[in-house]
Protein backbone atom coordinates (compact mmCIF):
# COMPACT_ATOMS: atom_id res chain seq x y z
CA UNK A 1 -125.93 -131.96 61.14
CA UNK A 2 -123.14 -134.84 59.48
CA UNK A 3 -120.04 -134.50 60.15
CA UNK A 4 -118.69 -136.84 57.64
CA UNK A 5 -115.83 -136.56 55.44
CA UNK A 6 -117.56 -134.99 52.59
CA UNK A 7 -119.23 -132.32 54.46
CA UNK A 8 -115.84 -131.62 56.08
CA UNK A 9 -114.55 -131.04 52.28
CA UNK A 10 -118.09 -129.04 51.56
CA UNK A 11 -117.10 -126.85 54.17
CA UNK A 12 -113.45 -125.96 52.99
CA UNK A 13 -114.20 -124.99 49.53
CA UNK A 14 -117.27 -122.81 49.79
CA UNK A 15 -116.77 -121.37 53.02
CA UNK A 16 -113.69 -118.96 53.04
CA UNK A 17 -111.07 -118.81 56.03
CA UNK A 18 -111.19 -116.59 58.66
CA UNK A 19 -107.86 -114.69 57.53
CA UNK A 20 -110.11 -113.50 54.50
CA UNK A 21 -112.49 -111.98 56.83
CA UNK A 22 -111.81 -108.41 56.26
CA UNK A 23 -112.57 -108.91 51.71
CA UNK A 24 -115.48 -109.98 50.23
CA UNK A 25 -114.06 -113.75 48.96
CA UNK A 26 -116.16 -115.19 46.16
CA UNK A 27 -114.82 -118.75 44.44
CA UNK A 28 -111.69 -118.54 42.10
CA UNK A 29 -110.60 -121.15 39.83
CA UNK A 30 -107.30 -122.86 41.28
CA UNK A 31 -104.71 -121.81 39.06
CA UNK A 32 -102.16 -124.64 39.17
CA UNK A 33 -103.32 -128.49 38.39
CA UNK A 34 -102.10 -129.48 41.79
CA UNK A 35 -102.63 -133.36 42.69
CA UNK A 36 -102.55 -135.32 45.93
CA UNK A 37 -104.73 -132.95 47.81
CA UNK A 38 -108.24 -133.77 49.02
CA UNK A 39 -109.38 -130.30 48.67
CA UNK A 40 -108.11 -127.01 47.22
CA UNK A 41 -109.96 -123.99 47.61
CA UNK A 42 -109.51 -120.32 45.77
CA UNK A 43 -110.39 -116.71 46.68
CA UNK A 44 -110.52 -113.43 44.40
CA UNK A 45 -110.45 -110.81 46.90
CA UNK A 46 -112.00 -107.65 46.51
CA UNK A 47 -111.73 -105.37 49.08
CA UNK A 48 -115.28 -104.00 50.85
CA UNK A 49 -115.46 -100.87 49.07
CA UNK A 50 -115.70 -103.08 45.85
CA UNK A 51 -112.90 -102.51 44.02
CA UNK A 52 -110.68 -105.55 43.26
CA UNK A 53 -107.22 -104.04 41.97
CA UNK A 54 -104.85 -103.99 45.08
CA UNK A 55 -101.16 -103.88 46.11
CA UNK A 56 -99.84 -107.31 47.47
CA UNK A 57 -97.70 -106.19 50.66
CA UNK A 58 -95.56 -108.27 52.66
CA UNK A 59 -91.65 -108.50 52.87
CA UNK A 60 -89.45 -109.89 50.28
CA UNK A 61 -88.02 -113.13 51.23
CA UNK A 62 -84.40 -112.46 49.92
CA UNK A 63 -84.44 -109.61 52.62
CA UNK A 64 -84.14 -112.64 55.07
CA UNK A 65 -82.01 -114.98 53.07
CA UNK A 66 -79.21 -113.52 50.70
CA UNK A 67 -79.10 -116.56 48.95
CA UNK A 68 -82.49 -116.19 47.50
CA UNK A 69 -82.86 -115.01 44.33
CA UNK A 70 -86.38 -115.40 43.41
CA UNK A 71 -89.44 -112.79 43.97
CA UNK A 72 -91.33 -114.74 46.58
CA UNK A 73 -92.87 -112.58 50.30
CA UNK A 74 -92.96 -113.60 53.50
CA UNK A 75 -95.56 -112.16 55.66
CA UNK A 76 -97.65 -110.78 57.74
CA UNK A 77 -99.18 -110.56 54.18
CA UNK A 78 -101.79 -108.13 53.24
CA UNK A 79 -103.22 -106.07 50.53
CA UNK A 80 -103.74 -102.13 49.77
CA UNK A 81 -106.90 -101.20 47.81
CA UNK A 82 -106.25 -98.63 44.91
CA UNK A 83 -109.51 -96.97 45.32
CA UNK A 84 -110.26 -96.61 48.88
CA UNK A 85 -106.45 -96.86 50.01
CA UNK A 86 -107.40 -99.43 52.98
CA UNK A 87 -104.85 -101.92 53.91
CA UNK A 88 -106.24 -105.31 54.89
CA UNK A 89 -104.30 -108.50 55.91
CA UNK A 90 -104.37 -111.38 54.13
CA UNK A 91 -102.28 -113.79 55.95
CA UNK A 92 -100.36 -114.03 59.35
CA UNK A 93 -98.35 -117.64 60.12
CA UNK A 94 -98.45 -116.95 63.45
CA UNK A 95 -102.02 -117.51 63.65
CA UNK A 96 -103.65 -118.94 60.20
CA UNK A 97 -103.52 -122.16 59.08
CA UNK A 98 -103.46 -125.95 60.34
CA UNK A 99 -100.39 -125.99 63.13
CA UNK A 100 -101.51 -122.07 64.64
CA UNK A 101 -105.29 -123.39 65.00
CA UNK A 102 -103.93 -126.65 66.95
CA UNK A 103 -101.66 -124.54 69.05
CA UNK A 104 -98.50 -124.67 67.46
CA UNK A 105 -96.40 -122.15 66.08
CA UNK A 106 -95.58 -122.75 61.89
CA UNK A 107 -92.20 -121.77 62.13
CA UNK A 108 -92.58 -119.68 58.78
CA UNK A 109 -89.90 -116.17 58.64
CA UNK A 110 -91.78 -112.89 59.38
CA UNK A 111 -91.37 -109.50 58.34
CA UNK A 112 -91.66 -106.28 60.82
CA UNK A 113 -92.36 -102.91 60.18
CA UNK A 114 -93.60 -101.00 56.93
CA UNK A 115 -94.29 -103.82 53.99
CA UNK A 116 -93.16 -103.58 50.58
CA UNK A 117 -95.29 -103.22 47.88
CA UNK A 118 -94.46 -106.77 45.51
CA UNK A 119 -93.75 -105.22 41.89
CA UNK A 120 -94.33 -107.59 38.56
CA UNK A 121 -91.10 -109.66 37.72
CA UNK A 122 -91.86 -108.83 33.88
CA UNK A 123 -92.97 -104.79 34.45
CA UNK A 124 -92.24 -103.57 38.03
CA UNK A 125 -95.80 -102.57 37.79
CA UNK A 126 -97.37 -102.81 41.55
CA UNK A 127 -100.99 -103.29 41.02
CA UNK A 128 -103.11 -106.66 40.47
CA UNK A 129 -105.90 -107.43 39.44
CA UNK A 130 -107.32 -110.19 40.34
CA UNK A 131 -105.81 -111.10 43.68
CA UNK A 132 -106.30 -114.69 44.52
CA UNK A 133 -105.63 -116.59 46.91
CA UNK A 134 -105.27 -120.67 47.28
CA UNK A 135 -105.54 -122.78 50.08
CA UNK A 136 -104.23 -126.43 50.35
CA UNK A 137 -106.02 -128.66 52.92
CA UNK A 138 -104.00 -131.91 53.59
CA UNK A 139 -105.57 -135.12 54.51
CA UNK A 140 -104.46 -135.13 58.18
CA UNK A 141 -105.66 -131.33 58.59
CA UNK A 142 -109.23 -132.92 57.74
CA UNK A 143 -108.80 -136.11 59.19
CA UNK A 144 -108.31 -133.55 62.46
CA UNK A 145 -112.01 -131.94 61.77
CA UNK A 146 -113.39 -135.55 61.48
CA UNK A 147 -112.06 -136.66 64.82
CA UNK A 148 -113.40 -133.72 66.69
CA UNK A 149 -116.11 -131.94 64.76
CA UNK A 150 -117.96 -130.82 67.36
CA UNK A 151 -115.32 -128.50 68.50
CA UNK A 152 -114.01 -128.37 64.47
CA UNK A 153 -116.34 -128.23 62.09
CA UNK A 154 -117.54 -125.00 61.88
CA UNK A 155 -114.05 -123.16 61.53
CA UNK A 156 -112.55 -126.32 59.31
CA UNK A 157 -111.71 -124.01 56.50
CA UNK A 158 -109.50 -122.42 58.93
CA UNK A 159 -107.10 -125.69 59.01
CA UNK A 160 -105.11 -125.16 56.07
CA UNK A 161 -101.58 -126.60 55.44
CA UNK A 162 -100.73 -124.65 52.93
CA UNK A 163 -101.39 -121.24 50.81
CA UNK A 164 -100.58 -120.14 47.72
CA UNK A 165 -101.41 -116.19 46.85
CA UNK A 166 -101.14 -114.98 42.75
CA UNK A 167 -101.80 -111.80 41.13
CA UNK A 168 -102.63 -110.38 37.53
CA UNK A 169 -100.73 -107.18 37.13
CA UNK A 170 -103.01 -104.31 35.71
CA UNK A 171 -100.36 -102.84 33.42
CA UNK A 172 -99.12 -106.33 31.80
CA UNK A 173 -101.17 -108.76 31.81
CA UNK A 174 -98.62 -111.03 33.67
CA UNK A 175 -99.88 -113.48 36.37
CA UNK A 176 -97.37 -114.06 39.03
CA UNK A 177 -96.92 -116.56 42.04
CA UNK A 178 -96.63 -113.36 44.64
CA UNK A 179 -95.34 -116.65 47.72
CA UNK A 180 -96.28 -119.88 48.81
CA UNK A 181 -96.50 -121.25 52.50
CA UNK A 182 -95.92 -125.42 53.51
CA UNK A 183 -96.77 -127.26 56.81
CA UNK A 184 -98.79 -124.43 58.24
């Protein structure tokens, strides 16, 4: 098989990351017109007994800095299915994305214990529907597949350096930015 740069990009944005494992991840469109990144990729999530209305859990950021004021979670993120009730991560910086699949640690705050359900900013509402998720691949993340893909290529949509997760609430209508990770 090529390895070349645009398999490499191929790769990222039809082949979900490893973090989505536990969902069934079919293509989103990317919700923001973000620019200066080689490849963005998007996932609705739907959890395996089909349903795709879930509860985004995770732990609110201003819980870890009082002089936040925004609605923004930090994770270990993951979601709660409304039918089935079965929690399934999302997201954990201590081992997804770019620096964690390298060997390095992303620095990123983390929550412990029970997470918190994120409620709408407009309704308080706590279920969404769709939950998608984005994921930002920077050039050095891929130049990193190119120079080793025999050892990279088949888990390159696992080198993400950053992730974006939204939500439409159920009871609104109101899509929200639920948080957004850099350098990971």
């Amino acid at each position: 098989m090529e390895f070349d740069r645009d398999a490499i990009v191929q790769r990222v944005l039809t082949t979900p990351p490893r973090c989505l494992g536990g969902f069934v991840a079919t293509q989103g469109e990317k919700p923001e017109p973000w620019e200066g990144y080689e490849a963005i990729a998007a996932w609705k999530l739907r959890c395996r007994c089909g349903s795709s209305t879930g509860k985004f859990l995770g732990y609110p950021l201003h819980d870890f800095n009082s002089d936040y004021k925004g609605d923004a979670y930090v994770g270990p993120l993951a979601s709660q299915c409304t039918s089935c009730n079965e929690v399934t991560e999302i997201l954990d910086t201590r081992v997804d994305g770019y620096h964690p699949e390298v060997g390095f640690s992303s620095g990123h705050n983390r929550g412990e214990g029970e997470r918190v359900a994120f409620s709408c900013p407009k309704c308080s509402a706590q279920l969404f529907d769709p939950l998608l998720m984005s994921f930002l691949y920077w050039d050095g993340g891929l130049d990193y597949v190119e120079d080793y893909p025999e050892d990279c290529f088949e888990i390159a949509q696992n080198f993400f350096n950053e992730f974006v997760a939204y939500g439409t609430c159920n009871s609104c209508g109101h899509s929200t930015r639920f948080t957004d990770f850099g350098k990971l």
